[in-house]
Protein backbone atom coordinates (compact mmCIF):
# COMPACT_ATOMS: atom_id res chain seq x y z
CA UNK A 1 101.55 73.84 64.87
CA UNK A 2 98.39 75.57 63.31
CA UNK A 3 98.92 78.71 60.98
CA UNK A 4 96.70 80.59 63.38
CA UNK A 5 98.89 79.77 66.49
CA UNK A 6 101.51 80.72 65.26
CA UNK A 7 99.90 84.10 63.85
CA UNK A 8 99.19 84.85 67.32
CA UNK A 9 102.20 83.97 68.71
CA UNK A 10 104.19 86.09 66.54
CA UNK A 11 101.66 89.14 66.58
CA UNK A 12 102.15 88.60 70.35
CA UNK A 13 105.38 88.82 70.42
CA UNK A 14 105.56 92.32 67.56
CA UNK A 15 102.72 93.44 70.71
CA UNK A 16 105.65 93.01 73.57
CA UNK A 17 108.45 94.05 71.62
CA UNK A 18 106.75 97.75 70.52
CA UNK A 19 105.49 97.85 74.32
CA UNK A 20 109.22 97.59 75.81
CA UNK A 21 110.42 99.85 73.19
CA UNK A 22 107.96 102.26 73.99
CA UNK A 23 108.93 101.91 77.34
CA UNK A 24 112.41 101.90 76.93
CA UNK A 25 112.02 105.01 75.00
CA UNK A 26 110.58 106.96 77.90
CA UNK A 27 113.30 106.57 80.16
CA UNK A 28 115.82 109.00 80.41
CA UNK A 29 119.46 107.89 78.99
CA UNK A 30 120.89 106.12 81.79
CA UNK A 31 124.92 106.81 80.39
CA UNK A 32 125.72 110.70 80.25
CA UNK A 33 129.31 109.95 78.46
CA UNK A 34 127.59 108.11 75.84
CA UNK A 35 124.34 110.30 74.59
CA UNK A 36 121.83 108.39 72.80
CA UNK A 37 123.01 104.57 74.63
CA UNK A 38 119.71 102.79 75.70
CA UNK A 39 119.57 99.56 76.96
CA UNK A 40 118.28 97.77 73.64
CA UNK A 41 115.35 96.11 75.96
CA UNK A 42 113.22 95.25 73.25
CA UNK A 43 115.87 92.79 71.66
CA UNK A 44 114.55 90.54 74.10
CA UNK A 45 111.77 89.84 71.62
CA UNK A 46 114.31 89.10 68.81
CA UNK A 47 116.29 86.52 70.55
CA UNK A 48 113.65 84.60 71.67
CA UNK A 49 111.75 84.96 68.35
CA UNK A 50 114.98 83.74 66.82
CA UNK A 51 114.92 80.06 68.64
CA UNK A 52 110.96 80.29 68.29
CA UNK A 53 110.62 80.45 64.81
CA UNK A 54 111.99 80.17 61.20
CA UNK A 55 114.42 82.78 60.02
CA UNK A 56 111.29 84.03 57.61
CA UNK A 57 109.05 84.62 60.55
CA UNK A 58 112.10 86.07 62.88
CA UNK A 59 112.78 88.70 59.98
CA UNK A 60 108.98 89.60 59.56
CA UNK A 61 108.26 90.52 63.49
CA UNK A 62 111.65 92.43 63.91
CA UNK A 63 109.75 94.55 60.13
CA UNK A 64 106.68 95.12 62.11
CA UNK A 65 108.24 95.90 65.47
CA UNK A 66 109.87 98.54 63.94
CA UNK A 67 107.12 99.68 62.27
CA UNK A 68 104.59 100.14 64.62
CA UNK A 69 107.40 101.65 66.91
CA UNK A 70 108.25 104.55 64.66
CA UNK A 71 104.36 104.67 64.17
CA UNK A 72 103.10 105.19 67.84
CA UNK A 73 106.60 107.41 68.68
CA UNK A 74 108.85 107.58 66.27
CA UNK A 75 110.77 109.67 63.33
CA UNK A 76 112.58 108.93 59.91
CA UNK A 77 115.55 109.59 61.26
CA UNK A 78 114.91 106.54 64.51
CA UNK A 79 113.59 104.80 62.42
CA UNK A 80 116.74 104.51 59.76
CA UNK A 81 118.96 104.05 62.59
CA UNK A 82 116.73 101.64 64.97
CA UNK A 83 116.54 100.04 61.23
CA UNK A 84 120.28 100.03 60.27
CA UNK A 85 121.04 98.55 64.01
CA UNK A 86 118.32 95.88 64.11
CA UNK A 87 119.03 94.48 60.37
CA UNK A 88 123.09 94.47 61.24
CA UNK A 89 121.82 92.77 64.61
CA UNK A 90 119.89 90.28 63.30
CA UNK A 91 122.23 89.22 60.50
CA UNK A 92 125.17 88.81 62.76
CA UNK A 93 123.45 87.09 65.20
CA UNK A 94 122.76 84.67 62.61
CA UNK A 95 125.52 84.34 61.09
CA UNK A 96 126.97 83.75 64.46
CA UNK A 97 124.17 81.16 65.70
CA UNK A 98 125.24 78.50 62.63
CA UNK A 99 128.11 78.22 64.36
CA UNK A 100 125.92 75.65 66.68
CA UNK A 101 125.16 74.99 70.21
CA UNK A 102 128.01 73.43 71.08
CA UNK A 103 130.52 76.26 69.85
CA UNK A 104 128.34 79.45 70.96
CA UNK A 105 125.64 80.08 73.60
CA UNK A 106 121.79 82.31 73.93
CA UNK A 107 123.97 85.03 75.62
CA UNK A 108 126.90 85.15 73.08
CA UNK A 109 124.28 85.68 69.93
CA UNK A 110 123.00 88.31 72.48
CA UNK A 111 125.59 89.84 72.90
CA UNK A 112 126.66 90.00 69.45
CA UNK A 113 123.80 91.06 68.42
CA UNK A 114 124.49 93.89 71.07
CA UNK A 115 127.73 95.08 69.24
CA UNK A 116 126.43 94.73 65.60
CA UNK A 117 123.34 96.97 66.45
CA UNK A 118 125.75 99.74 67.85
CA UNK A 119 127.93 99.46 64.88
CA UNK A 120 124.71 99.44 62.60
CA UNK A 121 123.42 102.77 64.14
CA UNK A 122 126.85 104.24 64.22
CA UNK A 123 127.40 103.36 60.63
CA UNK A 124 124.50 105.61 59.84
CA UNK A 125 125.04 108.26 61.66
CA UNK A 126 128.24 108.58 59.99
CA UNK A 127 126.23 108.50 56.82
CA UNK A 128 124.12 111.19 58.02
CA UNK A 129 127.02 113.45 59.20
CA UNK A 130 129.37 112.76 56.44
CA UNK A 131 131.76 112.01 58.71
CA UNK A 132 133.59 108.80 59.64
CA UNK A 133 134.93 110.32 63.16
CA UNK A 134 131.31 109.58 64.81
CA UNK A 135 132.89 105.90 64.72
CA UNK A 136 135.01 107.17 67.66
CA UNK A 137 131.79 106.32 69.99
CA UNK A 138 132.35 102.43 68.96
CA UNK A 139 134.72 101.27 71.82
CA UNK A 140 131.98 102.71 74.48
CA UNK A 141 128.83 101.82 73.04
CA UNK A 142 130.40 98.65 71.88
CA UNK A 143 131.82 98.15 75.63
CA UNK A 144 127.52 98.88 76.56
CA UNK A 145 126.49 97.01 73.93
CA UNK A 146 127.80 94.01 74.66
CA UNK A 147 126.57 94.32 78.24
CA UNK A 148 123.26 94.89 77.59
CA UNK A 149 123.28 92.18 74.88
CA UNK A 150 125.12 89.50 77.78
CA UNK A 151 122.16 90.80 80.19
CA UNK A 152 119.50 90.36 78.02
CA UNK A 153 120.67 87.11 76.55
CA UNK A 154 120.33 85.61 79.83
CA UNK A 155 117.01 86.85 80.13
CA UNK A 156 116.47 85.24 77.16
CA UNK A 157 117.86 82.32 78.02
CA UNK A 158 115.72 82.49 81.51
CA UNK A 159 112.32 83.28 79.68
CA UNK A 160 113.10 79.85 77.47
CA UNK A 161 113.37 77.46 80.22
CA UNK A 162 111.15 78.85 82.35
CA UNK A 163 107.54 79.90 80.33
CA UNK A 164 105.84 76.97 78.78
CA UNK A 165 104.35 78.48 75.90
CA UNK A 166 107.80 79.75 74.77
CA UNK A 167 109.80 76.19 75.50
CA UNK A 168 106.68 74.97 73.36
CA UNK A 169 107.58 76.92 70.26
CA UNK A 170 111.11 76.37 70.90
CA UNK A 171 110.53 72.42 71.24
CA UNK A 172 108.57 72.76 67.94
CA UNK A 173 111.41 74.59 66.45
CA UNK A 174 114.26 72.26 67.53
CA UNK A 175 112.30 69.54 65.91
CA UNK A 176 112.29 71.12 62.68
CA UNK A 177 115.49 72.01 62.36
CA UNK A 178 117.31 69.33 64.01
CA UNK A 179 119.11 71.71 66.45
CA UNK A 180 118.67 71.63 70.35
CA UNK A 181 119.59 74.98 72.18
CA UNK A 182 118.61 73.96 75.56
CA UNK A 183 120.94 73.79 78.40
């Protein structure tokens, strides 16, 4: 694969995840007993950017994505806990993708990467409040998280299969590594 594909293909895919975060960030919370509980939409871009590319890459666009987010609509204070919940995310989810294909699917890294955001963003706000007792929110958002993160892993896992340029990168990927994800 040329440098300046896969340039493009990664500034594509910082270009879709800011757009759904934008997005997401306009719609009104959907869950009234858990303020502050989105959907986590643009994680989409992050799962499929981690079976698309190397970890180096994967790290980089999830750095820009938040970036330009807090950039075009953003604050410090979303940005240190969209921060906190993506690094948490993304580190569990690869600690938790090593365990192979044949142990652990697309939808369960999804999904844990669902939970470890919530506990990333919930860890700092209890930094921010000096409080511990904002944890409480952990068995619902974790409950949603994990939801959202089973939802959007099989989109995930739907968007690999089914777009060419994507089961491209991801055949590319696979070679390198000597791992095959697909179903």
């Amino acid at each position: 694969m040329s440098r300046l594909r896969k340039i493009i293909f990664i500034a594509l895919l910082v270009a879709q995840g800011v757009i759904i975060g934008l997005i997401e960030n306009m719609i009104p919370y959907p869950f009234a007993f858990a303020p502050g509980a989105k959907l986590g939409l643009a994680n989409l871009i992050t799962i499929i950017a981690l079976f698309t590319m190397p970890k180096r890459e994967s790290f980089m666009l999830i750095w820009m994505r938040l970036i330009l987010t807090t950039l075009l609509g953003g604050t410090i204070s979303t940005f240190l806990y969209s921060m906190s919940g993506a690094l948490l995310s993304y580190g569990g989810m690869l600690l938790v993708k090593q365990l192979g294909p044949k142990r652990v699917s697309i939808i369960g890294i999804s999904a844990t990467g669902g939970f470890m955001h919530n506990v990333g963003q919930l860890v700092t706000a209890s930094w921010i409040a000096q409080s511990w007792t904002v944890m409480l929110y952990l068995p619902i958002l974790s409950f949603l998280g994990i939801l959202s993160g089973i939802a959007i892993g099989i989109s995930a896992n739907y968007l690999l299969q089914r777009v060419d340029t994507l089961r491209r990168f991801q055949t590319e990927y696979e070679e390198q590594t000597h791992v095959s994800w697909k179903t």
